[in-house]
N, C-alpha and C. Protein backbone atom coordinates (compact mmCIF):
# COMPACT_ATOMS: atom_id res chain seq x y z
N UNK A 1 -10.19 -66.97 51.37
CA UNK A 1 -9.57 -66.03 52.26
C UNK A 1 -8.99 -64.84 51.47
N UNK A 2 -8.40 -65.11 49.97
CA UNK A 2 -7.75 -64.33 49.37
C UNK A 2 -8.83 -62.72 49.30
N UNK A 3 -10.00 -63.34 48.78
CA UNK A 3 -11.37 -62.61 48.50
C UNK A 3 -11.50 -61.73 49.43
N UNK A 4 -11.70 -62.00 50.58
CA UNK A 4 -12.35 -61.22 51.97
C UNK A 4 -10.92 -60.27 51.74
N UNK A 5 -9.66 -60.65 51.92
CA UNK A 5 -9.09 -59.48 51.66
C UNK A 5 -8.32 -58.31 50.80
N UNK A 6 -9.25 -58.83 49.53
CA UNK A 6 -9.03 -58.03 48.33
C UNK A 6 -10.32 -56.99 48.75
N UNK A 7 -11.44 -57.44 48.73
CA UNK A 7 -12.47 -56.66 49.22
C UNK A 7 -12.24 -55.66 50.50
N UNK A 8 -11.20 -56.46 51.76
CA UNK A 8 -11.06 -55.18 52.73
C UNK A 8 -9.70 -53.83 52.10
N UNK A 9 -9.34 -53.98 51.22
CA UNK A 9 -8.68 -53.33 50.91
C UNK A 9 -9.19 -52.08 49.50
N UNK A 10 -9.92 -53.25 49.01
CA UNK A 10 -10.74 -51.74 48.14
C UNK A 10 -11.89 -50.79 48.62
N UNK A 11 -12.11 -51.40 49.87
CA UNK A 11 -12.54 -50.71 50.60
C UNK A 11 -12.00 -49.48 51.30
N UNK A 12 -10.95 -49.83 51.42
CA UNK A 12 -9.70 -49.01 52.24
C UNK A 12 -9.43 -47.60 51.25
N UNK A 13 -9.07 -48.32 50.03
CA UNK A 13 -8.34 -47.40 48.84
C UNK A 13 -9.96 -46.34 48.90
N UNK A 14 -10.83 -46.85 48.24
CA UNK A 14 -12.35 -45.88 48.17
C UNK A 14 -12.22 -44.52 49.23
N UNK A 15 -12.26 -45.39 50.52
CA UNK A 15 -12.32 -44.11 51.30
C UNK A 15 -10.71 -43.00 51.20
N UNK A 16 -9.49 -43.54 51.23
CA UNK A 16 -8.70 -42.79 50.76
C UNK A 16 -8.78 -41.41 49.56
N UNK A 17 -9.46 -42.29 48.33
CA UNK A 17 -9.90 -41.83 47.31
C UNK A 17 -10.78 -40.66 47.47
N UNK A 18 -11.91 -40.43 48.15
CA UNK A 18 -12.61 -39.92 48.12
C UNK A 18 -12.35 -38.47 48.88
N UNK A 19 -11.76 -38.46 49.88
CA UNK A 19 -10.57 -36.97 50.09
C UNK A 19 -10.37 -36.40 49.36
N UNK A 20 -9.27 -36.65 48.24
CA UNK A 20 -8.71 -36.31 47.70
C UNK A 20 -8.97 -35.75 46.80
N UNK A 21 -10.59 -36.70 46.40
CA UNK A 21 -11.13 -35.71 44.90
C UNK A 21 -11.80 -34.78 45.10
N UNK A 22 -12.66 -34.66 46.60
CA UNK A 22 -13.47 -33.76 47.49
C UNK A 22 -12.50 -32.48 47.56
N UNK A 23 -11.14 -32.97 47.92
CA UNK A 23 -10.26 -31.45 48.08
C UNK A 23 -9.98 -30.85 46.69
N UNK A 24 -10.11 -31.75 45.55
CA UNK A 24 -9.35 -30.76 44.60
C UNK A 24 -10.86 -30.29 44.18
N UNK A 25 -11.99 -30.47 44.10
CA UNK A 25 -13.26 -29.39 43.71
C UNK A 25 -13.41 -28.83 44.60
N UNK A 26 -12.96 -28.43 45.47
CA UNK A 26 -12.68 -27.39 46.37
C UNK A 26 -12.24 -26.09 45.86
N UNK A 27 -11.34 -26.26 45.62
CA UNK A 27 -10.54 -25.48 45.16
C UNK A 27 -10.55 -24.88 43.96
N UNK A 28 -10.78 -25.94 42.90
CA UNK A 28 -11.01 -24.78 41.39
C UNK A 28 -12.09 -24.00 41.55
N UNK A 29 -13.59 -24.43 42.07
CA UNK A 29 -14.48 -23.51 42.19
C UNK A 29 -13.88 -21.88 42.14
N UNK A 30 -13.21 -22.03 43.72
CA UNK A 30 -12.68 -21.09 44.15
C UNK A 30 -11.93 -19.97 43.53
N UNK A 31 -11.35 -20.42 42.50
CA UNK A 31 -9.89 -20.18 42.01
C UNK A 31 -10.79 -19.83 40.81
N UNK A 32 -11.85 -20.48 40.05
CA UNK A 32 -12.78 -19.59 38.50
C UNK A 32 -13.20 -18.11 39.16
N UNK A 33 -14.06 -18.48 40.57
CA UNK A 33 -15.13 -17.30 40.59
C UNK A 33 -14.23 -16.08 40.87
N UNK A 34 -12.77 -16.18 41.06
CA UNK A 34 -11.90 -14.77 41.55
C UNK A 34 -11.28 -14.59 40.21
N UNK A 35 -11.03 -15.38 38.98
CA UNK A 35 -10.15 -15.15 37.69
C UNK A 35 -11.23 -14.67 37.34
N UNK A 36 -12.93 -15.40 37.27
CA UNK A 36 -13.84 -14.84 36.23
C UNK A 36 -14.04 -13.33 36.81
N UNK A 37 -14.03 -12.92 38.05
CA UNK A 37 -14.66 -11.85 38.10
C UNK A 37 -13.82 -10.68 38.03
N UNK A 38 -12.39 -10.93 38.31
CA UNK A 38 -11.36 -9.80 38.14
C UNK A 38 -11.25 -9.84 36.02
N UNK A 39 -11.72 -10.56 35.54
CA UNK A 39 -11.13 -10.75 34.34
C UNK A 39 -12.29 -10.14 33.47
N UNK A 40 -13.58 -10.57 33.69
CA UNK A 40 -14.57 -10.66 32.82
C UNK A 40 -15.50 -9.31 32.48
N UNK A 41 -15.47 -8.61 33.66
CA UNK A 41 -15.92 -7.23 33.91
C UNK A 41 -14.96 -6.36 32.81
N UNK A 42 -13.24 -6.21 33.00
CA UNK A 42 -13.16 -5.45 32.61
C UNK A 42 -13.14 -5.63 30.60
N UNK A 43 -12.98 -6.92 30.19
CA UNK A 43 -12.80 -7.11 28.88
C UNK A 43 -14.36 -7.54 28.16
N UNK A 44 -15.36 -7.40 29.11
CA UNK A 44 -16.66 -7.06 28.62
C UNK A 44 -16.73 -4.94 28.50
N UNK A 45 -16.30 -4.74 29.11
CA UNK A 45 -16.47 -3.11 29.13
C UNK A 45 -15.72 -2.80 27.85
N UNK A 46 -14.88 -3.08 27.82
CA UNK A 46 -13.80 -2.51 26.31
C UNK A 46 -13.92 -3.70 25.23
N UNK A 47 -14.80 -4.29 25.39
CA UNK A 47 -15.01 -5.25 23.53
C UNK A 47 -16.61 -4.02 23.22
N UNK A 48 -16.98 -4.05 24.41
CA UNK A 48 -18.38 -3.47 23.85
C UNK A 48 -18.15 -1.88 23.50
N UNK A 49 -17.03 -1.02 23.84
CA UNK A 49 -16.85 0.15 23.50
C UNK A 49 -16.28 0.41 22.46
N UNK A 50 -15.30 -0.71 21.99
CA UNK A 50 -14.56 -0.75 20.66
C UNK A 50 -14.82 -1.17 19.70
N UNK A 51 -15.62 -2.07 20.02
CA UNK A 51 -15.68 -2.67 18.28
C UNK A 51 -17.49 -2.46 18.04
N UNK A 52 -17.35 -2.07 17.08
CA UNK A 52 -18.87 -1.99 16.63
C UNK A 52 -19.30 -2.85 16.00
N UNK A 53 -20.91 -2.70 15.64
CA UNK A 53 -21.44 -4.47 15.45
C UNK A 53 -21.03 -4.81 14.09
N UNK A 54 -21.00 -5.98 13.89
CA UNK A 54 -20.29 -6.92 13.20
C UNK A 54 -21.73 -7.10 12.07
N UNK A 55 -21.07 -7.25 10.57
CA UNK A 55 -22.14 -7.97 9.34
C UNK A 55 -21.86 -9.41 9.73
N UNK A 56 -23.34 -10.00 9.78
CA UNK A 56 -23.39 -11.21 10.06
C UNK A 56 -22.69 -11.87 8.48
N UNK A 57 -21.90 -13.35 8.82
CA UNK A 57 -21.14 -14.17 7.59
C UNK A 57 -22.42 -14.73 6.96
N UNK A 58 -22.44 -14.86 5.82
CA UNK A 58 -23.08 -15.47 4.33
C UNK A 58 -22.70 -16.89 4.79
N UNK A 59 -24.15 -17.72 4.57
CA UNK A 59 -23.24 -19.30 4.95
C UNK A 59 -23.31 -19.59 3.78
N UNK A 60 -22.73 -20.40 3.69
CA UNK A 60 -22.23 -21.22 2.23
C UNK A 60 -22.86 -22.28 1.79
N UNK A 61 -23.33 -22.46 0.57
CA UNK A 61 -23.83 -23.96 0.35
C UNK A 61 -23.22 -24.42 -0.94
N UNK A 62 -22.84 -25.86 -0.53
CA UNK A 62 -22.04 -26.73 -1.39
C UNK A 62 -23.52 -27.70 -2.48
N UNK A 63 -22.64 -27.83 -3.74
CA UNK A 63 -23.56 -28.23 -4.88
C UNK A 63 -22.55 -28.93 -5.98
N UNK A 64 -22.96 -29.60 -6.50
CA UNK A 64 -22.23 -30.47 -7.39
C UNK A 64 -23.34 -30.30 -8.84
N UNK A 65 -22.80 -30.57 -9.96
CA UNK A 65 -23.53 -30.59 -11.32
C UNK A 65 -22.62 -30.84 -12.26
N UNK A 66 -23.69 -31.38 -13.25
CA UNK A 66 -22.91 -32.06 -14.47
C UNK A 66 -22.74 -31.15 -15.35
N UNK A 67 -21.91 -31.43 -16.60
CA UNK A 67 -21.89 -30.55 -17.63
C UNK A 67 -21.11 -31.29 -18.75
N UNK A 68 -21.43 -30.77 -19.88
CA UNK A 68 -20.33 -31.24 -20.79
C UNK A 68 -18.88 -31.42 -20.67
N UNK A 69 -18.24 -31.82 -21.34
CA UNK A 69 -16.88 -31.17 -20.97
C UNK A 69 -16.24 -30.33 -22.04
N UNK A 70 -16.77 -30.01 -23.18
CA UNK A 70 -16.91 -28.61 -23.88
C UNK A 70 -17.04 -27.39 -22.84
N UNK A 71 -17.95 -27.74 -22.76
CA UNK A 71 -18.41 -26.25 -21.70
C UNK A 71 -17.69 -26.56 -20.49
N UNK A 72 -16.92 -27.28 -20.06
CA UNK A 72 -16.28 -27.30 -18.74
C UNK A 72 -14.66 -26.69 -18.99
N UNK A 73 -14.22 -27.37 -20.39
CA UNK A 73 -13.04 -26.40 -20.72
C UNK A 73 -13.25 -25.10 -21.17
N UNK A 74 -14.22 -24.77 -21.62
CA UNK A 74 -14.34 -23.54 -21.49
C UNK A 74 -14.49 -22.45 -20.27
N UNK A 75 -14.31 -23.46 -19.02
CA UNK A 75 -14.09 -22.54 -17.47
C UNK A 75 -12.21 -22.44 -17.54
N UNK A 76 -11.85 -23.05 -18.13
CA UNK A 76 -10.19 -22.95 -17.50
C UNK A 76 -10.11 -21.91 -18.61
N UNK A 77 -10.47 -21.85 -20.10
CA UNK A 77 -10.31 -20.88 -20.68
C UNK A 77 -10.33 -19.40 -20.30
N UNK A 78 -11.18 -19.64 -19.48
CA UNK A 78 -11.98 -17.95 -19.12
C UNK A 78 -11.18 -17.80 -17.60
N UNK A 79 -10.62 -19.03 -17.08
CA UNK A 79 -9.85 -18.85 -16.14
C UNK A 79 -8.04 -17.97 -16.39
N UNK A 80 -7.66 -18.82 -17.47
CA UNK A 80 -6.63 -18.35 -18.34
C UNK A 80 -6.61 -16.88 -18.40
N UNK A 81 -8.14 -16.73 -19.27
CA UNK A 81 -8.06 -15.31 -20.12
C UNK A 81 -8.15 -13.92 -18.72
N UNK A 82 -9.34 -14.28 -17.16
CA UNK A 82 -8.62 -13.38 -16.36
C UNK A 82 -7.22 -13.35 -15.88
N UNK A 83 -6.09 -14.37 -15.65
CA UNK A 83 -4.94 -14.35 -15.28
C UNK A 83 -3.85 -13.88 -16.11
N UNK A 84 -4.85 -13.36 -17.28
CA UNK A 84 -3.79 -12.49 -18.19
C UNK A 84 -4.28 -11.39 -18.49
N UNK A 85 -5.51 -10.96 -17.42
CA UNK A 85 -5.57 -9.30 -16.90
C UNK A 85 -5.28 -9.12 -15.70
N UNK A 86 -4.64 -10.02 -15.47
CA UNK A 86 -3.76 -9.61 -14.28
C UNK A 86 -5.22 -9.51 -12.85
N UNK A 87 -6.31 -11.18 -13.09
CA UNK A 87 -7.13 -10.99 -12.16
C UNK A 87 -7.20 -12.07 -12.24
N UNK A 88 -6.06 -13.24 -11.44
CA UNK A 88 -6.52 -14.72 -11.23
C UNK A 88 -7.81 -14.95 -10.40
N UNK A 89 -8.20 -15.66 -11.11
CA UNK A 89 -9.60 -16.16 -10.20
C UNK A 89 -9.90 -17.84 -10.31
N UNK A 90 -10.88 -18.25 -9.13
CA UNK A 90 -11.13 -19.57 -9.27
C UNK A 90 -12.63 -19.85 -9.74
N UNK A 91 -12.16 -21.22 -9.86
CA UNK A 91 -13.58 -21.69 -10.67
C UNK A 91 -14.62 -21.10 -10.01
N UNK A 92 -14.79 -21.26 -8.61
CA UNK A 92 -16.35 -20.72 -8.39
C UNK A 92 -16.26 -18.87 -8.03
N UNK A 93 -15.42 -18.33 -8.26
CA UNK A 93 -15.70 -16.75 -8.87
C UNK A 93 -16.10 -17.11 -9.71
N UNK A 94 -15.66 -17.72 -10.50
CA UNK A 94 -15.99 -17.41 -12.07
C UNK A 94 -17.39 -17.73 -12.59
N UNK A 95 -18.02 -18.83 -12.02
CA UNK A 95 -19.22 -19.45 -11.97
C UNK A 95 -20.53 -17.93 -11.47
N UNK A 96 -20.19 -17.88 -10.04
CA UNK A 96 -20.64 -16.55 -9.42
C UNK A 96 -20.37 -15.27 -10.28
N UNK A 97 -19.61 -14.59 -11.00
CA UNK A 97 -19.80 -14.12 -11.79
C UNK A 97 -20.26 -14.15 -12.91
N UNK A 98 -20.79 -15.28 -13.43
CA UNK A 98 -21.48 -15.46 -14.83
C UNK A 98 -22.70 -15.56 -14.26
N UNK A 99 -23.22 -15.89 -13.12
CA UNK A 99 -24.41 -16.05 -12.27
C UNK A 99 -25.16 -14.71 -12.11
N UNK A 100 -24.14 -13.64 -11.99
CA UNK A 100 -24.02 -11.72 -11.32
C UNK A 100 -24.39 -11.10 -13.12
N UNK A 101 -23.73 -12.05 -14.14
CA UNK A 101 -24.15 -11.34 -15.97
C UNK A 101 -25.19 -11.76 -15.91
N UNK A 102 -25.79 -12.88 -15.89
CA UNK A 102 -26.81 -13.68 -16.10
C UNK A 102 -28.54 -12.77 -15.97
N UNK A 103 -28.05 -12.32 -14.26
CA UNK A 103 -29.00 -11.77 -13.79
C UNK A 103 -29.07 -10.13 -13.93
N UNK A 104 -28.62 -9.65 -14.37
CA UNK A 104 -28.01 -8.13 -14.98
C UNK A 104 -28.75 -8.54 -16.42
N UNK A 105 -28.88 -9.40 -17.12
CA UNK A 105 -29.70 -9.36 -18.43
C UNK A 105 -30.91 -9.03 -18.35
N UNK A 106 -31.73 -8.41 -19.59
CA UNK A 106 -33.16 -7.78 -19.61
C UNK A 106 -33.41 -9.46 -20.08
N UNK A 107 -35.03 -9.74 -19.83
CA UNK A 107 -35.47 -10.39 -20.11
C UNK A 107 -35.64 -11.47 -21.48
N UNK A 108 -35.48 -10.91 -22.49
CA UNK A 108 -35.42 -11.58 -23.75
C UNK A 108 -33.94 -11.90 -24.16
N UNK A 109 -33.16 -11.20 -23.70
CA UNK A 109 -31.64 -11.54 -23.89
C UNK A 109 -31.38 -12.60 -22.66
N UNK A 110 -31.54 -13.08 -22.29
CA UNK A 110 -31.96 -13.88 -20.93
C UNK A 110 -32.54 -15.31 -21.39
N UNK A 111 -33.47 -14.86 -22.48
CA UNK A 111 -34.31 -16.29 -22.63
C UNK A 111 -33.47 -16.82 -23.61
N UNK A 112 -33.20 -15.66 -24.58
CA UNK A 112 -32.13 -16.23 -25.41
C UNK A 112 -30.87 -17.12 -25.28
N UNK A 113 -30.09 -16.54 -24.34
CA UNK A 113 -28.95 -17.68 -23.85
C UNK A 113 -29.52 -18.19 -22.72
N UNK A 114 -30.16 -18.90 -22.26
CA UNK A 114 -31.03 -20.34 -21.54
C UNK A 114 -31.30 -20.94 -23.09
N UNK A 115 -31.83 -20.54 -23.97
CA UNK A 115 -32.03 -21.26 -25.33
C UNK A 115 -30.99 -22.07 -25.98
N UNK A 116 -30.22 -21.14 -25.82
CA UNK A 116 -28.74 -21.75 -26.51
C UNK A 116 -27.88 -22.76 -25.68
N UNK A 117 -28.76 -23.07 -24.86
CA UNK A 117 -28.03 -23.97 -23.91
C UNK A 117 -29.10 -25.51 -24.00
N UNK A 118 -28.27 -26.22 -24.79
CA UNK A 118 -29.08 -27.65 -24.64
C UNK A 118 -29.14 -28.23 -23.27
N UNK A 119 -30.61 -28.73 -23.36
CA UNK A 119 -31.23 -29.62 -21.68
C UNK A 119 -29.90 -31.16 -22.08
N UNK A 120 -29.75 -30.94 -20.78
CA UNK A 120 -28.78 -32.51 -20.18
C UNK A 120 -29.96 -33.40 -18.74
N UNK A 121 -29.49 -35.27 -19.49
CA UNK A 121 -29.90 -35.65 -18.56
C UNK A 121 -29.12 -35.49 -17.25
N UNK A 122 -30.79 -35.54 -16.38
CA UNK A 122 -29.89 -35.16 -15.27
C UNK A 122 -29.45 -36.82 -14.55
N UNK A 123 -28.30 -36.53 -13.48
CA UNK A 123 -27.59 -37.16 -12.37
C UNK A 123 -26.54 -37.43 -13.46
N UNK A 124 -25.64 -38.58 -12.41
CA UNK A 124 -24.21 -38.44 -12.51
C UNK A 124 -24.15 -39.26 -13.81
N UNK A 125 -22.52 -39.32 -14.19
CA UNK A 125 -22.74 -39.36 -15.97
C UNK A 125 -22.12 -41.34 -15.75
N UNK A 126 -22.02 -41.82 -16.33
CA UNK A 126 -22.10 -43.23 -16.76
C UNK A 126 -20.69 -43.41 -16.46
N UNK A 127 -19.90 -44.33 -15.91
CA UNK A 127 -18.61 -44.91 -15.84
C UNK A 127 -18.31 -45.28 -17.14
N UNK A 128 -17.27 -44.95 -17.74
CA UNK A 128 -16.41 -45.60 -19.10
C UNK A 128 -15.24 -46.72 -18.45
């Protein structure tokens, strides 16, 4: 008996329910299409008169690599030596700028320091 009237009652609540959610999408519809259209017209007219087109952003790509750690203290060095011309910079300026000399070299001065640079095995270095 309990059953039959748990069932007549969620029956009851459903149809209650269903009013209520019917009235409130009623209403926002209503209430976007009068904000979007008083709103959208006029701040499309004045973004497109003011601002002129935009340089698309550089995406970025992330990279990891090994190195000695000779040559790795020698990045804080060179980090040091701009922050005492009064041009702090971070490691990857600094990288990107030796990247910007690199490619500014004529060809044989070029092969030369790639020469002077001993081949490393590659991937990650061994746990101590």
């Amino acid at each position: 008996m309990t059953t039959v009237q748990t069932k007549s009652v969620v029956a009851a609540s459903k149809v209650v329910v269903k009013p209520k959610v019917k009235a409130k999408t009623e209403l926002k519809p209503a209430a976007k299409t009068v904000a979007t259209k008083t709103s959208a017209k006029p701040v499309v007219a004045k973004s497109a008169a003011a601002k002129p087109v935009k340089a698309k952003k550089l995406k970025m790509v992330r990279d990891s690599f090994t190195m000695p750690k000779p040559e790795y203290a020698v990045l804080d060095v060179l980090k040091l030596r701009a922050a005492k011309l009064a041009m702090p910079i971070k490691k990857t300026e600094l990288i990107r700028a030796g990247i910007k000399a690199l490619a500014a070299l004529p060809d044989a001065t070029f092969l030369a320091a790639l020469r002077a640079v001993p081949n490393l095995k590659t991937g990650r270095p061994a746990k101590n």
